[in-house]
PDB file of N, CA and C in Angstrom:
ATOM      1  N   UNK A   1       0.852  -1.178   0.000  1.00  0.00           N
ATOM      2  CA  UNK A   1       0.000   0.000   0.000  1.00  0.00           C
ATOM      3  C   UNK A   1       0.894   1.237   0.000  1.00  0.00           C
ATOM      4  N   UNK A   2       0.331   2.297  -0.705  1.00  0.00           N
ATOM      5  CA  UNK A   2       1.291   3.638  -0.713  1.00  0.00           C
ATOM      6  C   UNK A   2       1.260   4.352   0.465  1.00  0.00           C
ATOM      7  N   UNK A   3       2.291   5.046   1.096  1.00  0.00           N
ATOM      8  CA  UNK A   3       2.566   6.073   1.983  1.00  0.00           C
ATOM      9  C   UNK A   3       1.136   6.683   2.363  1.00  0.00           C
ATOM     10  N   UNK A   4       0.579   7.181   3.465  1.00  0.00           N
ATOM     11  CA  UNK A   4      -0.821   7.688   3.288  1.00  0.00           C
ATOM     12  C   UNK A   4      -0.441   9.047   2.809  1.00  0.00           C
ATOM     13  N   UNK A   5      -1.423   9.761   2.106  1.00  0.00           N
ATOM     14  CA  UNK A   5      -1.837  10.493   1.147  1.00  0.00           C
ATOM     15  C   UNK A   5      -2.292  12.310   2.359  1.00  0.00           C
ATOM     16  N   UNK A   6      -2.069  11.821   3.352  1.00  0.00           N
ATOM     17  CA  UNK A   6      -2.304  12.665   4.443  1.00  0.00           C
ATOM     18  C   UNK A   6      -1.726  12.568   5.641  1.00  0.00           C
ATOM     19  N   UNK A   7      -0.646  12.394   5.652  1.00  0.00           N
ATOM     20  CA  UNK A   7      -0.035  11.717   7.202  1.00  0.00           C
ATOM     21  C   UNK A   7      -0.409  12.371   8.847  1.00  0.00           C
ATOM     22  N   UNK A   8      -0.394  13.852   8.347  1.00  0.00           N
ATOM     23  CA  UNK A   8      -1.480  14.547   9.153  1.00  0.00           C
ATOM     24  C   UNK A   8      -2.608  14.088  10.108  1.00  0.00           C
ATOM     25  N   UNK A   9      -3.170  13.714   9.157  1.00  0.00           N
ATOM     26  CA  UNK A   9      -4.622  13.203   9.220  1.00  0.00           C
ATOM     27  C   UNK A   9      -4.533  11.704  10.120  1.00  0.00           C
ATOM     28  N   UNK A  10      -3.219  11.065  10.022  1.00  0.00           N
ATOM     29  CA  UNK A  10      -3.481   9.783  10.611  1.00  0.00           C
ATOM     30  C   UNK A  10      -3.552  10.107  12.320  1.00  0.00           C
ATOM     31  N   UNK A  11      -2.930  11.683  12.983  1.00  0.00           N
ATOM     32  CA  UNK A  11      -3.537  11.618  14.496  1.00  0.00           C
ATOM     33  C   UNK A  11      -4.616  12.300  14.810  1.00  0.00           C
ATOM     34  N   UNK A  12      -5.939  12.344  13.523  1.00  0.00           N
ATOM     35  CA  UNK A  12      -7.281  13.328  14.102  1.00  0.00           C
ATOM     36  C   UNK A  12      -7.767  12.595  14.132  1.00  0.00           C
ATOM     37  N   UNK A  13      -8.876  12.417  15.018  1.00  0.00           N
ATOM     38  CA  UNK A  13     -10.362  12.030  15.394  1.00  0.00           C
ATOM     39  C   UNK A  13     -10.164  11.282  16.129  1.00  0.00           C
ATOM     40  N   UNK A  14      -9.454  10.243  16.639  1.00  0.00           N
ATOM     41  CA  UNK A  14      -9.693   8.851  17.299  1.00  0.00           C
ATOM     42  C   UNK A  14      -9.012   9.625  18.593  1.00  0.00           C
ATOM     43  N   UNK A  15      -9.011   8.489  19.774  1.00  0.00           N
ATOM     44  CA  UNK A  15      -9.053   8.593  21.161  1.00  0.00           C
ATOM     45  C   UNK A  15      -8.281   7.530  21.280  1.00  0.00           C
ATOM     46  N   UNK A  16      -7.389   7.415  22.596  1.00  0.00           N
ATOM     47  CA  UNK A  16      -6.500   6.080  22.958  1.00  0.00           C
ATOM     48  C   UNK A  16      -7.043   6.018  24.374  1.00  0.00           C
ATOM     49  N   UNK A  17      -7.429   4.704  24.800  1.00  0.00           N
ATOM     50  CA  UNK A  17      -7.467   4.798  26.532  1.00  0.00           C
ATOM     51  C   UNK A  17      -6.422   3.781  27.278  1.00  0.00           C
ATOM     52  N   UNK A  18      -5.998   4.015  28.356  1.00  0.00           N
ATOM     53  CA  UNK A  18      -5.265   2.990  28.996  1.00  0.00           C
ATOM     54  C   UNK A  18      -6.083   1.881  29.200  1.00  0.00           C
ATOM     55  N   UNK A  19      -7.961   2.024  29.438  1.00  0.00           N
ATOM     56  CA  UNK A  19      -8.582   0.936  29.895  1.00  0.00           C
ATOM     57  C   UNK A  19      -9.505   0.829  28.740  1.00  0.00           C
ATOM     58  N   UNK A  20      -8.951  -0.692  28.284  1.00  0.00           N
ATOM     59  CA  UNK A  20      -9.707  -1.157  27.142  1.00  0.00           C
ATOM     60  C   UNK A  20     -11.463  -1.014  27.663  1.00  0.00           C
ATOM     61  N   UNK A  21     -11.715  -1.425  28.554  1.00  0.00           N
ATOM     62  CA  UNK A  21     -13.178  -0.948  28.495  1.00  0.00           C
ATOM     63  C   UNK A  21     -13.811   0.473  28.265  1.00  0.00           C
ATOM     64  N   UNK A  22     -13.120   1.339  28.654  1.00  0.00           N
ATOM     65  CA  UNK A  22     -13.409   2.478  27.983  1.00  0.00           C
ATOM     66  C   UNK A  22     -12.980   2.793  26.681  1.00  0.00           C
ATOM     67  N   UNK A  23     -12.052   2.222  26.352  1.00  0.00           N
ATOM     68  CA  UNK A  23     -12.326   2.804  24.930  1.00  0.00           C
ATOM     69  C   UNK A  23     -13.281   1.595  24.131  1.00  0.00           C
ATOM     70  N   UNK A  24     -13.675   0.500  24.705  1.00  0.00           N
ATOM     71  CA  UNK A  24     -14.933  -0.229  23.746  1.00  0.00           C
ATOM     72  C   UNK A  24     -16.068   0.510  23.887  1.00  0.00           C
ATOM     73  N   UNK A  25     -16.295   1.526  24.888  1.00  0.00           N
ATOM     74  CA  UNK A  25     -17.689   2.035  25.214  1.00  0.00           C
ATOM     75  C   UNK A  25     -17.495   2.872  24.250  1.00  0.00           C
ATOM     76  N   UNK A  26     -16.180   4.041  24.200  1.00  0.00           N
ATOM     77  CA  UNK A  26     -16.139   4.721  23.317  1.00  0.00           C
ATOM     78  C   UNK A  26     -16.481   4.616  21.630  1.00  0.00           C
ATOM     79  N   UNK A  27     -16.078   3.214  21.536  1.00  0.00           N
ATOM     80  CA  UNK A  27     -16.773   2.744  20.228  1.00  0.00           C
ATOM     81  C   UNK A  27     -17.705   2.434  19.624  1.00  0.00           C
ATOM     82  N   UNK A  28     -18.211   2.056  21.490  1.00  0.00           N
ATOM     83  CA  UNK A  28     -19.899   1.644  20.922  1.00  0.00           C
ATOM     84  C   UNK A  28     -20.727   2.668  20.817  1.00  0.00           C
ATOM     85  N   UNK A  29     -19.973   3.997  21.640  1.00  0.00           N
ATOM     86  CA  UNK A  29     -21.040   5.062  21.063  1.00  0.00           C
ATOM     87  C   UNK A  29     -20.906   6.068  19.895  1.00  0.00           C
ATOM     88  N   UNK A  30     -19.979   5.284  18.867  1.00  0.00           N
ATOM     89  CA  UNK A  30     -19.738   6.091  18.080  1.00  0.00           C
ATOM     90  C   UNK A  30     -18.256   6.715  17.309  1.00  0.00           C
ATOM     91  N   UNK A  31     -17.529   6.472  18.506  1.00  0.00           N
ATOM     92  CA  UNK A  31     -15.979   7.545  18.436  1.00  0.00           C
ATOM     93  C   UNK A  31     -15.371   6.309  17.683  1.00  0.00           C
ATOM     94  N   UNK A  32     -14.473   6.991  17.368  1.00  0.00           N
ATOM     95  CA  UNK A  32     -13.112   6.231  17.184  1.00  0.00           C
ATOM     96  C   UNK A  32     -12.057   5.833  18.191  1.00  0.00           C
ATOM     97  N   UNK A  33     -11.489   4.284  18.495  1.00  0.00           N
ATOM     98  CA  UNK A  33     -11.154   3.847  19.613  1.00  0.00           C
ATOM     99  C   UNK A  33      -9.782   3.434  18.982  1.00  0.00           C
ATOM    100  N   UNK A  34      -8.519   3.815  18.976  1.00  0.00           N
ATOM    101  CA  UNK A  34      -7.525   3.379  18.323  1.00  0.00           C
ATOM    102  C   UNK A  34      -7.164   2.496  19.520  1.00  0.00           C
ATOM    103  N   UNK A  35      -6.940   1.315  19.447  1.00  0.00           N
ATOM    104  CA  UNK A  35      -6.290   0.064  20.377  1.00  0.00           C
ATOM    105  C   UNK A  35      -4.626  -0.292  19.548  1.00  0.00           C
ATOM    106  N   UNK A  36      -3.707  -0.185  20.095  1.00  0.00           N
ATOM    107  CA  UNK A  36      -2.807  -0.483  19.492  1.00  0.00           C
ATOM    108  C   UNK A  36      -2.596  -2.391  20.437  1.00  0.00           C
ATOM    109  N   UNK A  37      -1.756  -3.055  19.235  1.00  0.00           N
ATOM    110  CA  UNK A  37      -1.489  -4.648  19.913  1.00  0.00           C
ATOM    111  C   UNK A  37      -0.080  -5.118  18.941  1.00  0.00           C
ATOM    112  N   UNK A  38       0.289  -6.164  19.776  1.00  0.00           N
ATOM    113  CA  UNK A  38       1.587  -6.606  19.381  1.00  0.00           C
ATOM    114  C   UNK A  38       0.954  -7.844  18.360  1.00  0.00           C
ATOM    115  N   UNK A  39       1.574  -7.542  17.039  1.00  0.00           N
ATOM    116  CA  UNK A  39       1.150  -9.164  16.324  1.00  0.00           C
ATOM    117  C   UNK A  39       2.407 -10.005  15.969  1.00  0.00           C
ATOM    118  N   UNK A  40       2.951 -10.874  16.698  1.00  0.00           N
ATOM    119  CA  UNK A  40       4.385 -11.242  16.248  1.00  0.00           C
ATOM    120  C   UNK A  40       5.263 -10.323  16.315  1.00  0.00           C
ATOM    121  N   UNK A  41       5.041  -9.681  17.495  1.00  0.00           N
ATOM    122  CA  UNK A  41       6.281  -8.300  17.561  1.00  0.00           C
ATOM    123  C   UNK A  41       6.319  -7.691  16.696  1.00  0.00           C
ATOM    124  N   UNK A  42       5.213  -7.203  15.684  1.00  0.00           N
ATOM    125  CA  UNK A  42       4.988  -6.222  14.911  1.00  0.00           C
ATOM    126  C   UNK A  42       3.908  -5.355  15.207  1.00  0.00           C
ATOM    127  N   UNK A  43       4.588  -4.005  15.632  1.00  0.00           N
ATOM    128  CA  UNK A  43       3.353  -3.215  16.421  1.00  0.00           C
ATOM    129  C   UNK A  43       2.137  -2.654  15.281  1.00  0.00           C
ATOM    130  N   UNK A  44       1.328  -2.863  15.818  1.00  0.00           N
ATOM    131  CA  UNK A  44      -0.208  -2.257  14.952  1.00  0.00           C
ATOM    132  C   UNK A  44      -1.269  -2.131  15.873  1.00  0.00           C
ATOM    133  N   UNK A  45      -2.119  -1.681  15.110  1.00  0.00           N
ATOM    134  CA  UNK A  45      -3.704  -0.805  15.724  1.00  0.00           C
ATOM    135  C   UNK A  45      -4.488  -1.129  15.150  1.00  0.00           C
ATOM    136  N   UNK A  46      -5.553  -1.296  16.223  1.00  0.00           N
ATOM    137  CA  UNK A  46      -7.069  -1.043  15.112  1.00  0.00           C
ATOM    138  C   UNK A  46      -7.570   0.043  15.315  1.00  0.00           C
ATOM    139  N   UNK A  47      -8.392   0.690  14.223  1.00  0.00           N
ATOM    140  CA  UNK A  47      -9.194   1.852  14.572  1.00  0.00           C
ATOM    141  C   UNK A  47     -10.525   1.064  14.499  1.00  0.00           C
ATOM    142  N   UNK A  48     -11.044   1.321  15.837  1.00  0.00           N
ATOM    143  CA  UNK A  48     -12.486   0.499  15.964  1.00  0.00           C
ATOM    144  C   UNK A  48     -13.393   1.650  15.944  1.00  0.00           C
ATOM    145  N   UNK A  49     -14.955   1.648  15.287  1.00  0.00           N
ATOM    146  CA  UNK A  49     -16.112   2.504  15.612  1.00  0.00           C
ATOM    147  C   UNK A  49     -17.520   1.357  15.009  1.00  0.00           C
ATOM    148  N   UNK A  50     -18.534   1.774  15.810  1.00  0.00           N
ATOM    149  CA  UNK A  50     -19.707   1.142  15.605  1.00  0.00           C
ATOM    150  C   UNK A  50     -19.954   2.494  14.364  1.00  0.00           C
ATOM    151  N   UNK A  51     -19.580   3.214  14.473  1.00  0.00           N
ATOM    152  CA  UNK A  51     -20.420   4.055  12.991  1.00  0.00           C
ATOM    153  C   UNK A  51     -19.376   3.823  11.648  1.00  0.00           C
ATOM    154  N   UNK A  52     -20.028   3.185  10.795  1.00  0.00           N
ATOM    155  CA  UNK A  52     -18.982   2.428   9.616  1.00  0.00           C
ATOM    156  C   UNK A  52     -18.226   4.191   8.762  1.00  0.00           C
ATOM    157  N   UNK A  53     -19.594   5.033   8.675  1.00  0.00           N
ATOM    158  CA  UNK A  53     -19.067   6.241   7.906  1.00  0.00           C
ATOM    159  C   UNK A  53     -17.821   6.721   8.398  1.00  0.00           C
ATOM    160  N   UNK A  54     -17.957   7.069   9.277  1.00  0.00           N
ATOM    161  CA  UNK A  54     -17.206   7.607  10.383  1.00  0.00           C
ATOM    162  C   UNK A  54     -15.708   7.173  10.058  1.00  0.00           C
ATOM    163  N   UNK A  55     -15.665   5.568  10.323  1.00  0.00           N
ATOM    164  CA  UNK A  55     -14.554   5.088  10.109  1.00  0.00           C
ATOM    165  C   UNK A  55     -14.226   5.341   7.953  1.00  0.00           C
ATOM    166  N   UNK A  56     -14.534   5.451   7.682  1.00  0.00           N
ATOM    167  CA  UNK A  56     -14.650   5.594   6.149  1.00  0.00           C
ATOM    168  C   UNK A  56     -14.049   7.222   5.464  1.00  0.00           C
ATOM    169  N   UNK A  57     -14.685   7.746   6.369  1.00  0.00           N
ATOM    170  CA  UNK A  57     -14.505   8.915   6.544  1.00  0.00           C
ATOM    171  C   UNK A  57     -12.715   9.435   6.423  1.00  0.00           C
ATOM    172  N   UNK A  58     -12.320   8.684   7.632  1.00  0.00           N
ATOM    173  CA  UNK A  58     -11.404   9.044   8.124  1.00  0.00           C
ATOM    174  C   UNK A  58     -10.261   7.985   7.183  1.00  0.00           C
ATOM    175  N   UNK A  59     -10.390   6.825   7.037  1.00  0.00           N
ATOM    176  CA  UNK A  59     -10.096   6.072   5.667  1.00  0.00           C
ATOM    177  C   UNK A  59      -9.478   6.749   4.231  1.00  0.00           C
ATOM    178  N   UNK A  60     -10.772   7.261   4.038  1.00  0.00           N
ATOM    179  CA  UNK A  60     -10.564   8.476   2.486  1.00  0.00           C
ATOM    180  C   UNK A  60      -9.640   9.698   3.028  1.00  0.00           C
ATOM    181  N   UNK A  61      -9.359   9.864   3.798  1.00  0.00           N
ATOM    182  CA  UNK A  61      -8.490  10.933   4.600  1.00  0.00           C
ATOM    183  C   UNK A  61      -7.373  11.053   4.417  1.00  0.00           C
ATOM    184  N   UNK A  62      -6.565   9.713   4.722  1.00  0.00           N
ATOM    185  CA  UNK A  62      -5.565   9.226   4.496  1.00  0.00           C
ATOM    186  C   UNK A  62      -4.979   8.366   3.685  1.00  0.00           C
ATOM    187  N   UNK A  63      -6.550   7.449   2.707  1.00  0.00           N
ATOM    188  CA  UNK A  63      -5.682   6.985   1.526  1.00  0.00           C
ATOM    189  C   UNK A  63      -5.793   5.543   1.719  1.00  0.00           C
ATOM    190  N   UNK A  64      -6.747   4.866   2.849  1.00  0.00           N
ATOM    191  CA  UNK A  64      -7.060   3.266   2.832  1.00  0.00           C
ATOM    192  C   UNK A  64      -7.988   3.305   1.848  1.00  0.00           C
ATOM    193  N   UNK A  65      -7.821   2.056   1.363  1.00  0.00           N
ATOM    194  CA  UNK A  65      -9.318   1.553   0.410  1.00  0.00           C
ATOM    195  C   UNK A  65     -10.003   1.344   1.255  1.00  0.00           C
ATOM    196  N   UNK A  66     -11.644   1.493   0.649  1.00  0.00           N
ATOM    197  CA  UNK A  66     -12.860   1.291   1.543  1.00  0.00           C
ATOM    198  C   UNK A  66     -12.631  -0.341   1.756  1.00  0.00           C
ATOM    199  N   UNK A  67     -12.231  -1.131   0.891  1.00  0.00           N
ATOM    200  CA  UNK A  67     -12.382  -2.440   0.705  1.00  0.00           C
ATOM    201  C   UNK A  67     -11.450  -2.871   2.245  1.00  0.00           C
ATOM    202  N   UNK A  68     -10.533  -2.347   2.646  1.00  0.00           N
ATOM    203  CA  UNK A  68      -9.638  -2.636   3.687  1.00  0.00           C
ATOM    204  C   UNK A  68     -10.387  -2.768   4.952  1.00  0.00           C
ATOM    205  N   UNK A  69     -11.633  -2.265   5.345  1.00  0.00           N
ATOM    206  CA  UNK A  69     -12.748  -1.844   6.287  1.00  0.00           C
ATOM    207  C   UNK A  69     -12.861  -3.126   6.381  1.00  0.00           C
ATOM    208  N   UNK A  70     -12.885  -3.642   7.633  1.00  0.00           N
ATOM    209  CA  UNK A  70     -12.859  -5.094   8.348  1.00  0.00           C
ATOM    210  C   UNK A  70     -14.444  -5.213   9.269  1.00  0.00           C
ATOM    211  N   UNK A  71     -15.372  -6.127   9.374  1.00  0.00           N
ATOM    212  CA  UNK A  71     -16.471  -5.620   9.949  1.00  0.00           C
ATOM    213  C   UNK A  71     -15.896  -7.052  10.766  1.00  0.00           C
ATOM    214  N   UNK A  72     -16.734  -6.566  12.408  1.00  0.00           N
ATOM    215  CA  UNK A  72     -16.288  -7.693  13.237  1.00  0.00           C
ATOM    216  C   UNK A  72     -17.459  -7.085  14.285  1.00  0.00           C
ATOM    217  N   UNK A  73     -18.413  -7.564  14.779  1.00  0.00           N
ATOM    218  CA  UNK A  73     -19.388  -7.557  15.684  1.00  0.00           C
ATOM    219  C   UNK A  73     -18.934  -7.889  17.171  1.00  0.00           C
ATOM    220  N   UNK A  74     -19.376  -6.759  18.247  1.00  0.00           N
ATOM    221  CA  UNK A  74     -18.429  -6.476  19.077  1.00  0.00           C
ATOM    222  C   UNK A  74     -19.608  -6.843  20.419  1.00  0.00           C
ATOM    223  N   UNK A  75     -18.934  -7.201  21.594  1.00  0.00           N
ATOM    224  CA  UNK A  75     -20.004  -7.390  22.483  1.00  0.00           C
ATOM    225  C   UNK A  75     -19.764  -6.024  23.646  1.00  0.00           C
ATOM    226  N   UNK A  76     -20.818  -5.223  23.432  1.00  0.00           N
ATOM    227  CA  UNK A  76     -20.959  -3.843  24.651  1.00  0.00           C
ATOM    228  C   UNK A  76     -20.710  -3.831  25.837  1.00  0.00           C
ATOM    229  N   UNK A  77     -20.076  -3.655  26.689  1.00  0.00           N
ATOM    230  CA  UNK A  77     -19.899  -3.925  28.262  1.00  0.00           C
ATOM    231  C   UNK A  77     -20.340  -3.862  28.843  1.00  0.00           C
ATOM    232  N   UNK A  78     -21.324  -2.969  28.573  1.00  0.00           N
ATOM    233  CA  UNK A  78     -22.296  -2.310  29.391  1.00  0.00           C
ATOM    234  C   UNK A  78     -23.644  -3.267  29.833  1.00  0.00           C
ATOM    235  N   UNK A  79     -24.144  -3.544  28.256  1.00  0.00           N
ATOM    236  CA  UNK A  79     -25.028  -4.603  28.613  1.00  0.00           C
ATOM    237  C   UNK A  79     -24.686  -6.065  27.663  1.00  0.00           C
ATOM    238  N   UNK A  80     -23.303  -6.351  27.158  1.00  0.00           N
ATOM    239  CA  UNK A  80     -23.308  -7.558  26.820  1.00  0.00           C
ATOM    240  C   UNK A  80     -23.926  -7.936  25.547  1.00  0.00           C
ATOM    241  N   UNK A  81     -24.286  -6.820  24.879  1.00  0.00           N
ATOM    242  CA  UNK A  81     -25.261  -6.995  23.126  1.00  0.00           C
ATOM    243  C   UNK A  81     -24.152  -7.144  22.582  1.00  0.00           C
ATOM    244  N   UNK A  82     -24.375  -8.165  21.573  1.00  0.00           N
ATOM    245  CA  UNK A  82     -23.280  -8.056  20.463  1.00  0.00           C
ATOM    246  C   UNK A  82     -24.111  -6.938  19.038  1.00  0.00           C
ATOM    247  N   UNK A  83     -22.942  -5.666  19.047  1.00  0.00           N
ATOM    248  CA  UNK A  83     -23.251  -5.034  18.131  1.00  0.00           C
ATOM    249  C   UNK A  83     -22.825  -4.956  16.579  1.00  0.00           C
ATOM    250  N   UNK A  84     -22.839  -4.347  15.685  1.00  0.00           N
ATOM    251  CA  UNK A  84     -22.349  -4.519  14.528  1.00  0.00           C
ATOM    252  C   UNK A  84     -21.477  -3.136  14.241  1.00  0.00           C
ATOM    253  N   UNK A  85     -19.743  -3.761  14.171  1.00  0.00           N
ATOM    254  CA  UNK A  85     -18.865  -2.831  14.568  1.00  0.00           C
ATOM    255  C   UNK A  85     -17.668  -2.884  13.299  1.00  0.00           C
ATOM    256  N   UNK A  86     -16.704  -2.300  12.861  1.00  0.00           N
ATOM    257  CA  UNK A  86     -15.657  -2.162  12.187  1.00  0.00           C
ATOM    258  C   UNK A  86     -14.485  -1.680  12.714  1.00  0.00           C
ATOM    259  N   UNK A  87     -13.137  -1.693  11.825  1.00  0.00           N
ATOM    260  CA  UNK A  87     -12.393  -1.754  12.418  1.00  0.00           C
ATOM    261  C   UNK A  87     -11.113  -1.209  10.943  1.00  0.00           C
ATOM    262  N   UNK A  88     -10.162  -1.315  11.151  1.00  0.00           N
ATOM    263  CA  UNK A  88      -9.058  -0.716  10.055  1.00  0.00           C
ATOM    264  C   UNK A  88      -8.042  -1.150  11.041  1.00  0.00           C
ATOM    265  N   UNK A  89      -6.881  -2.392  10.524  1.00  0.00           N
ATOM    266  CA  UNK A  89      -5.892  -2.793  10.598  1.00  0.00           C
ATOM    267  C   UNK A  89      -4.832  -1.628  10.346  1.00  0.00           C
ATOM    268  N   UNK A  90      -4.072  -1.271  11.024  1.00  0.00           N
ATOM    269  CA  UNK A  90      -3.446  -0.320  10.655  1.00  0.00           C
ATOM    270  C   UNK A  90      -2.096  -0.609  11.283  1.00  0.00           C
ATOM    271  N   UNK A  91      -0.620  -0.201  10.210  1.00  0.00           N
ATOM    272  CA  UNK A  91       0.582  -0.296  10.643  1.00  0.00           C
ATOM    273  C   UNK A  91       1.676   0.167   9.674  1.00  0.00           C
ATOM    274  N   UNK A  92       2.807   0.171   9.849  1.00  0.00           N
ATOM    275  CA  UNK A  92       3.751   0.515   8.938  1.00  0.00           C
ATOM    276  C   UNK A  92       3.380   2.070   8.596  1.00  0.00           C
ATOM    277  N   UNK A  93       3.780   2.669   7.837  1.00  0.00           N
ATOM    278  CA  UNK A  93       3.230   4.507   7.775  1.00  0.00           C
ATOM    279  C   UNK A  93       1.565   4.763   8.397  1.00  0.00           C
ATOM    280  N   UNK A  94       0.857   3.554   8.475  1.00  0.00           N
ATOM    281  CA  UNK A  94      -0.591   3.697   8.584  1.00  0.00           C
ATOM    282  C   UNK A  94      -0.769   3.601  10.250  1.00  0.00           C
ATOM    283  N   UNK A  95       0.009   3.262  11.001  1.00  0.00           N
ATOM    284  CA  UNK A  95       0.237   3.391  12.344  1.00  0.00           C
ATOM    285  C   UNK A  95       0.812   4.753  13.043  1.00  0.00           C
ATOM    286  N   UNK A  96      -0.570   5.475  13.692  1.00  0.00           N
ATOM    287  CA  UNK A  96      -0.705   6.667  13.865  1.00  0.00           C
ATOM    288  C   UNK A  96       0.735   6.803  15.147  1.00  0.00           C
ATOM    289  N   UNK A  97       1.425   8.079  15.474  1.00  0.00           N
ATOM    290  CA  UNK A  97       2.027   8.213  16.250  1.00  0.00           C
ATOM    291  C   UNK A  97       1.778   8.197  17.510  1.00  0.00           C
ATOM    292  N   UNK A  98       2.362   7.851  18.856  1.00  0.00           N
ATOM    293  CA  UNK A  98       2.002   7.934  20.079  1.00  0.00           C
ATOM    294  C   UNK A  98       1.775   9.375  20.905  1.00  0.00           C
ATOM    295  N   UNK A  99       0.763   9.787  21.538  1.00  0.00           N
ATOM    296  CA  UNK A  99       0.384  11.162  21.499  1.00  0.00           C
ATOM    297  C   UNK A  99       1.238  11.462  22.971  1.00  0.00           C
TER     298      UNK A  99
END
């Protein structure tokens, strides 16, 4: 994939929390929840949001294909619903900086 097209753009909108439950709430209501995780000692993120635009949005921003948009149904903490949620694998130039 090419360099993003906005590199700028890869630290607006999303939120980081130390406590994964808050930032799943944050997702379920909407925001953008950047979770960063180790995959084979290769650091990456997801950008998680229950609002697909949103995440799409921010996608065309920087230069992911829509097609890259990962859908994965998430269970709420609050009350345990599994909702219908997305997500964007993100790493290498596409792995936003640490704030």
């Amino acid at each position: 994939m090419a360099p993003p097209q906005d590199p700028a753009a890869l630290s607006l909108e999303w939120q980081e929390f130390r406590d994964r439950r808050a930032g799943m709430i944050h997702a379920m209501d909407g925001g953008l929840w950047l979770h960063r995780h180790l995959w084979f000692g290769r650091r990456l993120a997801h950008l998680v949001s229950t609002d697909r635009e949103r995440l799409l949005t921010w996608g065309r921003r920087v230069g992911i294909p829509e097609g890259r948009l990962q859908f994965h149904p998430l269970k709420d903490p609050r009350d345990g619903v599994r909702r219908d949620a997305w997500h964007w694998d993100l790493g290498g130039p596409y792995l936003p900086p640490k704030r």
